[in-house]
PDB file of N, CA and C in Angstrom:
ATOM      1  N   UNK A   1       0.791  -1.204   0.000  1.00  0.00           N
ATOM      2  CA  UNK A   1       0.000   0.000   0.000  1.00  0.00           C
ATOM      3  C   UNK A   1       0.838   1.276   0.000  1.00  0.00           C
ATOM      4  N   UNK A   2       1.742   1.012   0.624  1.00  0.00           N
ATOM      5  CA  UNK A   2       3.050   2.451   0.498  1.00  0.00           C
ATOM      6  C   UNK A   2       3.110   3.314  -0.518  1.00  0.00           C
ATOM      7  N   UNK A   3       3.488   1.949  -1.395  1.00  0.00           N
ATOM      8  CA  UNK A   3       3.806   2.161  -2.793  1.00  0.00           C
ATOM      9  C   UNK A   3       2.881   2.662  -3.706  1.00  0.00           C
ATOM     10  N   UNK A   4       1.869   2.736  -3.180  1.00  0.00           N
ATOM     11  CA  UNK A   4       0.668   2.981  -3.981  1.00  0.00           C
ATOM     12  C   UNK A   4       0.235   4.448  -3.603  1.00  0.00           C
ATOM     13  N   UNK A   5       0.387   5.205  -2.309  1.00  0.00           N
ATOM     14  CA  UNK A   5       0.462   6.795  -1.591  1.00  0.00           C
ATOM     15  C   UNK A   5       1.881   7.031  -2.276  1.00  0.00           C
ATOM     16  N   UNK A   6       3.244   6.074  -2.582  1.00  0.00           N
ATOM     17  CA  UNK A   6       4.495   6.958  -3.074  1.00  0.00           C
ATOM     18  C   UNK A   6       3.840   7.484  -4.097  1.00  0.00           C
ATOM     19  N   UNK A   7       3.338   6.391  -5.878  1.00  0.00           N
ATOM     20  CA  UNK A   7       3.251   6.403  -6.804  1.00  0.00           C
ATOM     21  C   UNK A   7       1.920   7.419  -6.590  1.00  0.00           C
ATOM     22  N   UNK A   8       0.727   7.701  -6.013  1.00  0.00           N
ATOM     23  CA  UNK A   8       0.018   9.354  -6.334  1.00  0.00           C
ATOM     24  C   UNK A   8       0.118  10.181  -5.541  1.00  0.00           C
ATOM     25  N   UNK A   9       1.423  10.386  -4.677  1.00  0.00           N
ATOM     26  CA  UNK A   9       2.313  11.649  -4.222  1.00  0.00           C
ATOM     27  C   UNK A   9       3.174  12.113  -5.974  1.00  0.00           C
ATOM     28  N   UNK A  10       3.706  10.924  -6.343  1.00  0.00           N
ATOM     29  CA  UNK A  10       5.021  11.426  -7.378  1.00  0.00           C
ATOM     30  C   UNK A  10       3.999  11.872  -8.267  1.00  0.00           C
ATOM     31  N   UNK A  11       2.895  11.039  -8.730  1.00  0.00           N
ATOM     32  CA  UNK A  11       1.919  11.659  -9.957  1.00  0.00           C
ATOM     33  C   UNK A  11       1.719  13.639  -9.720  1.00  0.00           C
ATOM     34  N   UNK A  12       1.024  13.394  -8.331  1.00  0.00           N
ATOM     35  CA  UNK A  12       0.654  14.138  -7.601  1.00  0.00           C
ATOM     36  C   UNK A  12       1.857  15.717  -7.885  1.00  0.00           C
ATOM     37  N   UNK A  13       2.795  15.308  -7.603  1.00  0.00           N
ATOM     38  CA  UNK A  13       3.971  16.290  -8.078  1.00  0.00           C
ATOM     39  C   UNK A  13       4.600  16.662  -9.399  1.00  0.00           C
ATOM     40  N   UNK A  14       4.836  15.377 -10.099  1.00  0.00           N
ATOM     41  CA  UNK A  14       4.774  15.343 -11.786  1.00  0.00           C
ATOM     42  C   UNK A  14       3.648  16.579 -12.167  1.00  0.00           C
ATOM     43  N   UNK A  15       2.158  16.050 -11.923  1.00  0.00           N
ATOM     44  CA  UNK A  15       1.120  16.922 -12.567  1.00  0.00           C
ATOM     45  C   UNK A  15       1.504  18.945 -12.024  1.00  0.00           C
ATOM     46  N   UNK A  16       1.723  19.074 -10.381  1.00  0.00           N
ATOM     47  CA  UNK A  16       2.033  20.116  -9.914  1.00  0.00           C
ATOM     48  C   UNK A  16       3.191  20.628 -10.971  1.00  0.00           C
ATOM     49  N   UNK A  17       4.241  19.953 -11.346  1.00  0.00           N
ATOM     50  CA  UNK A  17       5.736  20.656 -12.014  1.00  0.00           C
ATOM     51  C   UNK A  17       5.047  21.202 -13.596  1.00  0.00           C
ATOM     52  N   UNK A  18       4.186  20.280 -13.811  1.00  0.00           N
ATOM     53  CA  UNK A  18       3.724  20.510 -15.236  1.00  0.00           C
ATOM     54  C   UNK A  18       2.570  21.602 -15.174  1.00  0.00           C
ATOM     55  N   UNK A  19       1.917  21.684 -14.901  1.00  0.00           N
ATOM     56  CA  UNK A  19       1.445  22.813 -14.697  1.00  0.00           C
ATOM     57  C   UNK A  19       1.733  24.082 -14.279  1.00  0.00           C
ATOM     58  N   UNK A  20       2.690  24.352 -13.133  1.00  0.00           N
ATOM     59  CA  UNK A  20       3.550  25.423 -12.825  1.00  0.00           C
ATOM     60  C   UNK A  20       4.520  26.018 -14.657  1.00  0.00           C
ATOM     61  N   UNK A  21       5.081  24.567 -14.589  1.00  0.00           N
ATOM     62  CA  UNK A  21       5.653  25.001 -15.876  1.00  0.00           C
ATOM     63  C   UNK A  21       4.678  25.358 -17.064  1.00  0.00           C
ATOM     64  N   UNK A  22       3.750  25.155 -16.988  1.00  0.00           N
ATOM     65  CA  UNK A  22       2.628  25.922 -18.071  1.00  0.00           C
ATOM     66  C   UNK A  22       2.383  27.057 -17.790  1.00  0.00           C
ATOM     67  N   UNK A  23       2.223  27.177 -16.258  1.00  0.00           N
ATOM     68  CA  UNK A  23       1.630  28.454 -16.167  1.00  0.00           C
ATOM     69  C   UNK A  23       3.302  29.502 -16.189  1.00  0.00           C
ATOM     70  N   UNK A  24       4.306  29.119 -15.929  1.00  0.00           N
ATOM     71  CA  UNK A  24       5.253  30.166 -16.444  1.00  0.00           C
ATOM     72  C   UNK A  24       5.494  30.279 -17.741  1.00  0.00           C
ATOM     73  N   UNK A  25       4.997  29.215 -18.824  1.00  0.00           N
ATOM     74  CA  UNK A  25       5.699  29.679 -19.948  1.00  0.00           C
ATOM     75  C   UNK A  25       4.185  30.571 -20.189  1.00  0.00           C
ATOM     76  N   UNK A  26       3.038  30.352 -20.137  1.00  0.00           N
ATOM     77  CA  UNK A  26       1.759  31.531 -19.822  1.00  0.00           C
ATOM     78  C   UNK A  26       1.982  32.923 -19.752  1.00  0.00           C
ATOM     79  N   UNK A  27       2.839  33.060 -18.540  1.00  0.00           N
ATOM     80  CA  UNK A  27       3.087  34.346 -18.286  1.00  0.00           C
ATOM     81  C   UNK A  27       4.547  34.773 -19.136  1.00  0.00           C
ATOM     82  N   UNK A  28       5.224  34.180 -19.372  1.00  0.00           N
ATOM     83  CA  UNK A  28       5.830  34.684 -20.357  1.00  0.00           C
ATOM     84  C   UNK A  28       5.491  35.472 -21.357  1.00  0.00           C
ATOM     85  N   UNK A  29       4.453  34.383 -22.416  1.00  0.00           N
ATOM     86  CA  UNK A  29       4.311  34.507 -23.099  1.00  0.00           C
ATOM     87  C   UNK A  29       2.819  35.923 -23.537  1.00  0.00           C
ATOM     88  N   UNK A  30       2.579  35.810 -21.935  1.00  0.00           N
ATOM     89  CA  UNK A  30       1.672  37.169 -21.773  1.00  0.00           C
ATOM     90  C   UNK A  30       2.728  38.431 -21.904  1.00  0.00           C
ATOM     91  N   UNK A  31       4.001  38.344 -21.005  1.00  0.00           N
ATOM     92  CA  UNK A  31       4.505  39.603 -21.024  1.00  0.00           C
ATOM     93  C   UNK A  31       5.233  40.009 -21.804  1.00  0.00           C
ATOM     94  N   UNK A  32       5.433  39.237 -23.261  1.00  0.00           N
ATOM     95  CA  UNK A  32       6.042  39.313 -24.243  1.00  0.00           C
ATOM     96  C   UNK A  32       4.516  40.203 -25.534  1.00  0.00           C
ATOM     97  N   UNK A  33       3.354  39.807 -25.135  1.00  0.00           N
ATOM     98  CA  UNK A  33       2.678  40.215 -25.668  1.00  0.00           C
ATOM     99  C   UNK A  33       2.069  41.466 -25.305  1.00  0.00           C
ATOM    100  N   UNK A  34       2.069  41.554 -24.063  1.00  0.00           N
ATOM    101  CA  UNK A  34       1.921  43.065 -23.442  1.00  0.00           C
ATOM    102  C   UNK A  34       2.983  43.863 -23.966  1.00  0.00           C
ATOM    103  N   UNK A  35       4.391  43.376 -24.244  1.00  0.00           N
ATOM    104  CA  UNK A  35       5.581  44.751 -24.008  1.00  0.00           C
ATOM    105  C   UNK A  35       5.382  45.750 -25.095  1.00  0.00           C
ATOM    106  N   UNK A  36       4.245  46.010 -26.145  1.00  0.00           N
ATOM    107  CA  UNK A  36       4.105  46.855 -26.418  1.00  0.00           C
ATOM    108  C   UNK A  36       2.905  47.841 -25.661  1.00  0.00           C
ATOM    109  N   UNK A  37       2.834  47.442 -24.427  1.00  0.00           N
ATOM    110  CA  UNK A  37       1.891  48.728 -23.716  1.00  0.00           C
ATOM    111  C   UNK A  37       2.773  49.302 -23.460  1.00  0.00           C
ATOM    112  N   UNK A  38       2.424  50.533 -23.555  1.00  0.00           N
ATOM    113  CA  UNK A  38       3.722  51.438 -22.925  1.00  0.00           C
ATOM    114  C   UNK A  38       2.939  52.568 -21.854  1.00  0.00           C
ATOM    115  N   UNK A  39       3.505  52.716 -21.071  1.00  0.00           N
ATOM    116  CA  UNK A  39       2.902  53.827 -19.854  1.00  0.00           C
ATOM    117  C   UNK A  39       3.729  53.415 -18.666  1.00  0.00           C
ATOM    118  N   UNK A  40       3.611  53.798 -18.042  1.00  0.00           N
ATOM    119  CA  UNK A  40       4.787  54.224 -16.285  1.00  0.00           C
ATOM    120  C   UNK A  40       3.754  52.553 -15.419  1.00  0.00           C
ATOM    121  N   UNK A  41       2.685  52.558 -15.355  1.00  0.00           N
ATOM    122  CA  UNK A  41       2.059  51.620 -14.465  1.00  0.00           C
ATOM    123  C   UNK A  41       2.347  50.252 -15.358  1.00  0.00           C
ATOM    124  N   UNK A  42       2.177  49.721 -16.847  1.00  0.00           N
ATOM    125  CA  UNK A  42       2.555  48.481 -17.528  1.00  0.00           C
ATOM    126  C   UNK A  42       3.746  48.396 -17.438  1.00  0.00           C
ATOM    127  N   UNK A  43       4.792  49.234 -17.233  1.00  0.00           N
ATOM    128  CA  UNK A  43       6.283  48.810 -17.042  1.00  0.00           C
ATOM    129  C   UNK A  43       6.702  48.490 -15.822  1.00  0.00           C
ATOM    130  N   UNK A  44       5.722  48.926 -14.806  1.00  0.00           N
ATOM    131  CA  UNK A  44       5.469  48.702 -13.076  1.00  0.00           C
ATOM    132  C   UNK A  44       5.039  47.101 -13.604  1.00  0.00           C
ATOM    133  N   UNK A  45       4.516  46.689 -13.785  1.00  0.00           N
ATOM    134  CA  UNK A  45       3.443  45.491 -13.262  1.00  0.00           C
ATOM    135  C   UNK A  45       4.345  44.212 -14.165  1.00  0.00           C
ATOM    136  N   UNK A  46       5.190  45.006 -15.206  1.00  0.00           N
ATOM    137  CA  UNK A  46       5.572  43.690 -15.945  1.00  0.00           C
ATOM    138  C   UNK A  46       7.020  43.305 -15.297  1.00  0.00           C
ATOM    139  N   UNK A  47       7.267  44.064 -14.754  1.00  0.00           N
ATOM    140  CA  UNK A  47       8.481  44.531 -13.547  1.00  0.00           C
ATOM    141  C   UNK A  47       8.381  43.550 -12.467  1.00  0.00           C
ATOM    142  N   UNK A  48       7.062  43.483 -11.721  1.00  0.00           N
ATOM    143  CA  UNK A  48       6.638  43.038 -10.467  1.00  0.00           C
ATOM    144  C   UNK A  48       6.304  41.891 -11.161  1.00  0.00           C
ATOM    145  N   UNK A  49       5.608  41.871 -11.921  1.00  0.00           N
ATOM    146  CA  UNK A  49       5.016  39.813 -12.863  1.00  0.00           C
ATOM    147  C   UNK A  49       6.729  39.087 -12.879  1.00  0.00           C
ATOM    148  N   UNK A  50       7.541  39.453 -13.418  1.00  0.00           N
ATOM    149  CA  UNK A  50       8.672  38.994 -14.103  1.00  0.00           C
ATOM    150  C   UNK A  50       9.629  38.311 -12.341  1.00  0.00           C
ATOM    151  N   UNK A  51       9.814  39.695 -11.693  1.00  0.00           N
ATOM    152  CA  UNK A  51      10.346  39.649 -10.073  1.00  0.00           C
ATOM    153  C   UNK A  51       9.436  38.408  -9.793  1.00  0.00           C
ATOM    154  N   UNK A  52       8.119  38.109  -9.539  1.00  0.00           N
ATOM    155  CA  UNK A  52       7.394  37.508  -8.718  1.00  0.00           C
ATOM    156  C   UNK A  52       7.424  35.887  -9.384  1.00  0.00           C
ATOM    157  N   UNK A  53       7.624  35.906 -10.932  1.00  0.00           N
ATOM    158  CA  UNK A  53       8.065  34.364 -11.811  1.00  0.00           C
ATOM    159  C   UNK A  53       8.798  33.851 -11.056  1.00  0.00           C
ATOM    160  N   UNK A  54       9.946  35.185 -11.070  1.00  0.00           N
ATOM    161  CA  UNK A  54      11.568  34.585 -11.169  1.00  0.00           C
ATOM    162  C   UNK A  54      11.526  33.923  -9.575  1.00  0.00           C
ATOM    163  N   UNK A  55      10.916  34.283  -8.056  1.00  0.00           N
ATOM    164  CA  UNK A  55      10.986  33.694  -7.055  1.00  0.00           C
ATOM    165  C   UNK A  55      10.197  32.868  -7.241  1.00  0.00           C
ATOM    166  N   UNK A  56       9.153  32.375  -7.641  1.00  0.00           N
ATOM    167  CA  UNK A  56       8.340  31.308  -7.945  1.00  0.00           C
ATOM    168  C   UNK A  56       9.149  30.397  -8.574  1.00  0.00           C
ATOM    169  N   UNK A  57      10.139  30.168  -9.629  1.00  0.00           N
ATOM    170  CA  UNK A  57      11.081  29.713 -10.200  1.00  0.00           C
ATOM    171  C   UNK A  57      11.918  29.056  -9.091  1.00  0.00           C
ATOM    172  N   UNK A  58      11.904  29.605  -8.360  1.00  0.00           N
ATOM    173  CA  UNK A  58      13.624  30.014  -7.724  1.00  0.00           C
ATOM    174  C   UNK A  58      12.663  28.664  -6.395  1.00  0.00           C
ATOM    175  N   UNK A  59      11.930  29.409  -6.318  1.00  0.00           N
ATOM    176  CA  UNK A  59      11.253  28.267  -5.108  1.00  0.00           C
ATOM    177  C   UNK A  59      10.787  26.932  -5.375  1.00  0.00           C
ATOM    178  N   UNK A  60      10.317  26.530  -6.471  1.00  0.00           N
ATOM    179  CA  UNK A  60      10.100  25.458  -6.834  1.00  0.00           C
ATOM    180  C   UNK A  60      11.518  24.452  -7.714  1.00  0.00           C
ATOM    181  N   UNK A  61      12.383  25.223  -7.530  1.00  0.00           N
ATOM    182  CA  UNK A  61      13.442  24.438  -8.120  1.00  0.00           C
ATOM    183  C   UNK A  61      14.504  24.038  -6.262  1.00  0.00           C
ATOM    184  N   UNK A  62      13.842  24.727  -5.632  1.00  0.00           N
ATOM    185  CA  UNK A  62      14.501  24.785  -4.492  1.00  0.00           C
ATOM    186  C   UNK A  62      13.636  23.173  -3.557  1.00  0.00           C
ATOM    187  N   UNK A  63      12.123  23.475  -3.760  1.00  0.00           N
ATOM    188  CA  UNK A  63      11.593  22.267  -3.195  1.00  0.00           C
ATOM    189  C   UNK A  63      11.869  20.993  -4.038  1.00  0.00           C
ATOM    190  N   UNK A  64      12.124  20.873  -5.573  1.00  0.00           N
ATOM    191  CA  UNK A  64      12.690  20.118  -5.883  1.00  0.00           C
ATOM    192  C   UNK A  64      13.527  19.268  -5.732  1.00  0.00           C
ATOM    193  N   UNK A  65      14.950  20.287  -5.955  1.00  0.00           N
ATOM    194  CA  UNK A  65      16.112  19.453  -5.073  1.00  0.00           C
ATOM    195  C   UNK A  65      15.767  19.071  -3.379  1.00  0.00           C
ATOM    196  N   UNK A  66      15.049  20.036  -2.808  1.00  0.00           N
ATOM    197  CA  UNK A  66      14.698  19.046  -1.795  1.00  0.00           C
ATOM    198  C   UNK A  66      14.217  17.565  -1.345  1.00  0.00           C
ATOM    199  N   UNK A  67      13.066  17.513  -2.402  1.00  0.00           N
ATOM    200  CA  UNK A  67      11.960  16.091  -2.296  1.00  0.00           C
ATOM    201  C   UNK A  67      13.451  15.559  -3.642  1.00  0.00           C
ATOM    202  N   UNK A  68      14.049  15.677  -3.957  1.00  0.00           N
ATOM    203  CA  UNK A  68      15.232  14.589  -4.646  1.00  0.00           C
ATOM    204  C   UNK A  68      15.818  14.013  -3.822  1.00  0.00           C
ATOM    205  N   UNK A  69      16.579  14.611  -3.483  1.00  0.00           N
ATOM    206  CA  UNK A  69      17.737  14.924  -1.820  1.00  0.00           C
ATOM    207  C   UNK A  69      16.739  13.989  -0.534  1.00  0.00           C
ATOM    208  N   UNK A  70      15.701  14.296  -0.337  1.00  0.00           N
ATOM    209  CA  UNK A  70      14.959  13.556   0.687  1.00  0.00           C
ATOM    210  C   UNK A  70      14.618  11.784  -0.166  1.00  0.00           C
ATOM    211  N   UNK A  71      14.244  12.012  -0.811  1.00  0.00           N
ATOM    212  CA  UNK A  71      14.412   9.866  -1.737  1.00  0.00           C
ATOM    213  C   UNK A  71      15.008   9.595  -1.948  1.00  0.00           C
ATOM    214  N   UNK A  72      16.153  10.263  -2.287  1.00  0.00           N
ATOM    215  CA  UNK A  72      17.974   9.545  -2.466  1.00  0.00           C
ATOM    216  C   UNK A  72      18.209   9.320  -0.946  1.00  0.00           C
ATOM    217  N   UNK A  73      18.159   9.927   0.144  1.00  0.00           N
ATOM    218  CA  UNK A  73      18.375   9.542   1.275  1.00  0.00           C
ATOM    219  C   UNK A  73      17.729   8.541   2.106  1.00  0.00           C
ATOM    220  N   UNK A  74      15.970   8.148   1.621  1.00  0.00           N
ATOM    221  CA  UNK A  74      15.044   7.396   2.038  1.00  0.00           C
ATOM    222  C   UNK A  74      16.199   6.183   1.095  1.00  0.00           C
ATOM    223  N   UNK A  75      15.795   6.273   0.149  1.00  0.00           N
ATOM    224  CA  UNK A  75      17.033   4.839  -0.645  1.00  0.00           C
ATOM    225  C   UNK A  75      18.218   4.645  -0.334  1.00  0.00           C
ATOM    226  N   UNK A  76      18.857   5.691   0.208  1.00  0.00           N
ATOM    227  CA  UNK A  76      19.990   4.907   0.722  1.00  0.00           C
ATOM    228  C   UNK A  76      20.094   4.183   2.293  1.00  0.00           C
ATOM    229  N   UNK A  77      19.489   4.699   2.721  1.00  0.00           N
ATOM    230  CA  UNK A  77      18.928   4.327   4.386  1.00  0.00           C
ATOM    231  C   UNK A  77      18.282   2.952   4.332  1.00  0.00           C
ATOM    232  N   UNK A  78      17.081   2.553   3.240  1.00  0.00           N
ATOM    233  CA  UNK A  78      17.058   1.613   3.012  1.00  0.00           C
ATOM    234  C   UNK A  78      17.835   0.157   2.512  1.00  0.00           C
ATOM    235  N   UNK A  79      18.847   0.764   1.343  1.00  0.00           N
ATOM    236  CA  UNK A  79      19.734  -0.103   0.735  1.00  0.00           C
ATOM    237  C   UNK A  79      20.379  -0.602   1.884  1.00  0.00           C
ATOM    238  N   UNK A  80      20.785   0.483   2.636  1.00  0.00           N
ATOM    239  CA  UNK A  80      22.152   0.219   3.765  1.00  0.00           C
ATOM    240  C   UNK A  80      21.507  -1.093   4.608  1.00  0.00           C
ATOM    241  N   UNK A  81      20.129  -0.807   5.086  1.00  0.00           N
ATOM    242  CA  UNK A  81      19.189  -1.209   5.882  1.00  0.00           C
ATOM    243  C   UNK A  81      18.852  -2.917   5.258  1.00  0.00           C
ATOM    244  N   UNK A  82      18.906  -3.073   4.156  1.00  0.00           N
ATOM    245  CA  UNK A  82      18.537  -4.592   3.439  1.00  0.00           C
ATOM    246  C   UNK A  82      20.138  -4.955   3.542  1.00  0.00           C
ATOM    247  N   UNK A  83      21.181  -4.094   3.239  1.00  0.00           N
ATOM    248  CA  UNK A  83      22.471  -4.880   3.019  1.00  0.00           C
ATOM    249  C   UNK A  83      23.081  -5.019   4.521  1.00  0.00           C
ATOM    250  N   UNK A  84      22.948  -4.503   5.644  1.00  0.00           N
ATOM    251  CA  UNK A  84      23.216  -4.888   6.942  1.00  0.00           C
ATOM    252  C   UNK A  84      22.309  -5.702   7.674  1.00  0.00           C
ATOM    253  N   UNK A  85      20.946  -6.241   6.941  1.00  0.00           N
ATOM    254  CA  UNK A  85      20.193  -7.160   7.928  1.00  0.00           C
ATOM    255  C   UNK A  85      19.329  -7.670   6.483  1.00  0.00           C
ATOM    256  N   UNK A  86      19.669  -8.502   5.972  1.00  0.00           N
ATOM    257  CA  UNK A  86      19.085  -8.902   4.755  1.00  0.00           C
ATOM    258  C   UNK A  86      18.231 -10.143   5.195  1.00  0.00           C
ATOM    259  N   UNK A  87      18.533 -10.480   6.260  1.00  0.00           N
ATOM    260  CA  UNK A  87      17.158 -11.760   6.543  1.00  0.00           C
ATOM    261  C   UNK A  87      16.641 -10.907   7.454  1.00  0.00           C
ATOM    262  N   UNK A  88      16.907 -10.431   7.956  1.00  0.00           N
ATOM    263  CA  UNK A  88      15.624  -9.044   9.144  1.00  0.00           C
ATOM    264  C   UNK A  88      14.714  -9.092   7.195  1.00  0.00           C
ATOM    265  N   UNK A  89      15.083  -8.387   6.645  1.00  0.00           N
ATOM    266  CA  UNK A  89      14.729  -7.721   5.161  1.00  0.00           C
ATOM    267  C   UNK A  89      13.662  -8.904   4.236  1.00  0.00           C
ATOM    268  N   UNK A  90      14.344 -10.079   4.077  1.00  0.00           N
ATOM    269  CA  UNK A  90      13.446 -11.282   4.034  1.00  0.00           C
ATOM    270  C   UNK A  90      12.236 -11.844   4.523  1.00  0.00           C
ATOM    271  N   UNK A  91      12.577 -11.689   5.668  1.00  0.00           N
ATOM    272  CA  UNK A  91      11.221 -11.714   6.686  1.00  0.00           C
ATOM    273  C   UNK A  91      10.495 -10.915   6.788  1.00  0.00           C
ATOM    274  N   UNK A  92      10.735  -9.773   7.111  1.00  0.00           N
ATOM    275  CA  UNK A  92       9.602  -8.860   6.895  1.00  0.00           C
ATOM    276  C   UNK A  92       8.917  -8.386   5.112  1.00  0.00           C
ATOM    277  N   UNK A  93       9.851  -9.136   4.060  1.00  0.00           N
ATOM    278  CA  UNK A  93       8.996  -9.369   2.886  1.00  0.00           C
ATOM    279  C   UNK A  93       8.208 -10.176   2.854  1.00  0.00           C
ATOM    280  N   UNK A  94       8.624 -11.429   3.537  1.00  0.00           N
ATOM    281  CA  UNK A  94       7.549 -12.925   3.570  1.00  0.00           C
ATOM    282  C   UNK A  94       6.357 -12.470   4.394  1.00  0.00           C
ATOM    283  N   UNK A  95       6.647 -11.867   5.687  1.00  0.00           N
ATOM    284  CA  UNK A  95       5.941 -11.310   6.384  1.00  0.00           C
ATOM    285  C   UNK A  95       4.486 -10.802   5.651  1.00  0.00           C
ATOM    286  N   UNK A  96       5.259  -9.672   5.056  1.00  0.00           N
ATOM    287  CA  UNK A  96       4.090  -8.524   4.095  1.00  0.00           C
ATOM    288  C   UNK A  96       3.669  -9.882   3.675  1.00  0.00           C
ATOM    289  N   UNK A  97       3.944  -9.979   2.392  1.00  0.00           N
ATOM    290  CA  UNK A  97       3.441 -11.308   1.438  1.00  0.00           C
ATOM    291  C   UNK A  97       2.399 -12.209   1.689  1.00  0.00           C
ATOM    292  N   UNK A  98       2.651 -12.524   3.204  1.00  0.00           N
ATOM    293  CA  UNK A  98       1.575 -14.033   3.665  1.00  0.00           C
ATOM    294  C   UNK A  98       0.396 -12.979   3.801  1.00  0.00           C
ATOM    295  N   UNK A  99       0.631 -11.417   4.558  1.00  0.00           N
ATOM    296  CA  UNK A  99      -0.763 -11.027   4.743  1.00  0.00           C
ATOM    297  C   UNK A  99      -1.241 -10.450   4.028  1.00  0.00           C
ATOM    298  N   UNK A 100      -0.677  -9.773   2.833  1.00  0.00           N
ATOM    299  CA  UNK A 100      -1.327  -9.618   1.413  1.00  0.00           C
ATOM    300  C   UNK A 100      -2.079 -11.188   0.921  1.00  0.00           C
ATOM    301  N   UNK A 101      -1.328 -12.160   1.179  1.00  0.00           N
ATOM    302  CA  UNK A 101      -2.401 -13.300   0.308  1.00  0.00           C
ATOM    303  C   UNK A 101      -3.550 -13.519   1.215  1.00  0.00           C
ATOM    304  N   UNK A 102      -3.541 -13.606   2.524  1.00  0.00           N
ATOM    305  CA  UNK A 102      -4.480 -13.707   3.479  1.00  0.00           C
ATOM    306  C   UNK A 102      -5.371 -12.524   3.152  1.00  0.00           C
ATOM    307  N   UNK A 103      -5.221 -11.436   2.845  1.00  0.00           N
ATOM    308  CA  UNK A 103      -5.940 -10.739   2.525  1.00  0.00           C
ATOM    309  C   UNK A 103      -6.639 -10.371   1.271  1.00  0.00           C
ATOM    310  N   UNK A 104      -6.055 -10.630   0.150  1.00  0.00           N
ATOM    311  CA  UNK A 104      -6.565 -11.236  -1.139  1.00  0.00           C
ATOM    312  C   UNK A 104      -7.328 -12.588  -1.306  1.00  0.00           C
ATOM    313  N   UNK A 105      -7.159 -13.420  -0.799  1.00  0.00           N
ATOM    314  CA  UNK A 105      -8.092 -14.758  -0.348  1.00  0.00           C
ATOM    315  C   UNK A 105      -9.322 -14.219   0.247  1.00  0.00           C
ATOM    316  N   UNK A 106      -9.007 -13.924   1.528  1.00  0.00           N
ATOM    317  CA  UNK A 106     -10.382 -13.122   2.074  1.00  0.00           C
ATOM    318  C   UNK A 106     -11.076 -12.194   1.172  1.00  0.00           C
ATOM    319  N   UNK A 107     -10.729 -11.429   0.282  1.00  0.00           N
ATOM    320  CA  UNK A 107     -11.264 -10.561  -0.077  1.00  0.00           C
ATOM    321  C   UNK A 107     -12.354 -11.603  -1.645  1.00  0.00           C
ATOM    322  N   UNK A 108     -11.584 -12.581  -2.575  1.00  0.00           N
ATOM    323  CA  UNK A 108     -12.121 -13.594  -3.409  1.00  0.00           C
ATOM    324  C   UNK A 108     -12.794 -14.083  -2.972  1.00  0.00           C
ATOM    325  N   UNK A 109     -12.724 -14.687  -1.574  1.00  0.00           N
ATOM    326  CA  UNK A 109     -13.776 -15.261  -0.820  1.00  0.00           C
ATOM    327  C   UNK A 109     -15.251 -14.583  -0.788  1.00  0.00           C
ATOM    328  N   UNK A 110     -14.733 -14.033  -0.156  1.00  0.00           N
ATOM    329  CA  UNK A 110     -16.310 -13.397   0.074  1.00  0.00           C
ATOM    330  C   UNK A 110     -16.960 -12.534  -1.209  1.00  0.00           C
ATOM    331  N   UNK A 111     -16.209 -12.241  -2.685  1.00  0.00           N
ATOM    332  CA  UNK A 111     -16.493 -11.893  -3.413  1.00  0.00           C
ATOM    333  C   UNK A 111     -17.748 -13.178  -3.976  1.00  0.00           C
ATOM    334  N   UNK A 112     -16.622 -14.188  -4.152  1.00  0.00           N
ATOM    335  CA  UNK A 112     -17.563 -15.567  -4.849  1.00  0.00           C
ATOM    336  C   UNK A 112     -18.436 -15.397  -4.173  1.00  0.00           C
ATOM    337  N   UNK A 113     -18.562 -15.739  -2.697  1.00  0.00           N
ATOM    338  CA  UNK A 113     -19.668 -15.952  -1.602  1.00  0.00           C
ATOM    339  C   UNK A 113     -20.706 -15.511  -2.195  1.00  0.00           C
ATOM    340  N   UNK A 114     -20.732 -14.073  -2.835  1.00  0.00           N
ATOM    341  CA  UNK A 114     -22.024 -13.859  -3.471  1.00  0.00           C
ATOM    342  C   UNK A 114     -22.481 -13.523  -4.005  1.00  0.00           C
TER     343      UNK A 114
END
C-alpha cells in the first residue's frame, strides 16, 4: 500500500511541475505580448510579474532538489538497511506477502460468496 500513496504523491507532483511550468511559460508569453503597452504603471506590473516568476522559479526548483535529496536519502537508508540485515529484510517481505495473500483470499472469498 506504500507504494501505492508513493506512486500518487510522485503523480501528484509530476502533474504540480507541469502545470507550474505551463503556467510560467503563460506568463511569459503574456509579457512578451503586453511589451508593447507602454505607460509608467505596464512597465510597473511587468516589472513586479517577471520579479514575482523569477521567485516562484527560484522556489520550486529549491523544493525540488529538496523532495530529490529527501528519496535519495530514504534509498539509501534503506539499501544500507537490506544490506546490513538482509534476513531481518526477508522476513519482513515474507511477512508482508503471507498477509497480502491472506488478505486477497479473504477478499475472493467473500467476493464468490455472493
Amino acid at each position: 500500500m506504500p507504494n501505492n500513496s508513493h506512486s500518487n504523491a510522485s503523480a501528484t507532483r509530476d502533474k504540480f511541475v507541469e502545470d507550474f511550468k505551463a503556467l510560467t511559460k503563460d506568463v511569459q508569453d503574456l509579457l512578451k505580448v503586453t511589451s508593447s503597452v507602454v505607460g509608467e504603471k505596464a512597465a510597473e506590473a511587468r516589472v513586479k510579474v517577471e520579479e514575482s516568476l523569477k521567485v516562484a522559479q527560484d522556489k520550486l526548483s529549491v523544493v525540488q532538489d529538496n523532495v530529490r535529496a529527501k528519496g535519495q536519502e530514504a534509498f539509501s537508508v534503506t539499501d544500507s538497511y537490506v544490506r546490513d540485515n538482509p534476513w531481518n529484510a526477508v522476513g519482513i517481505a515474507a511477512g508482508v506477502g503471507f498477509l497480502l495473500g491472506i488478505g486477497f483470499s479473504a477478499g475472493a472469498f467473500l467476493r464468490h460468496r455472493d
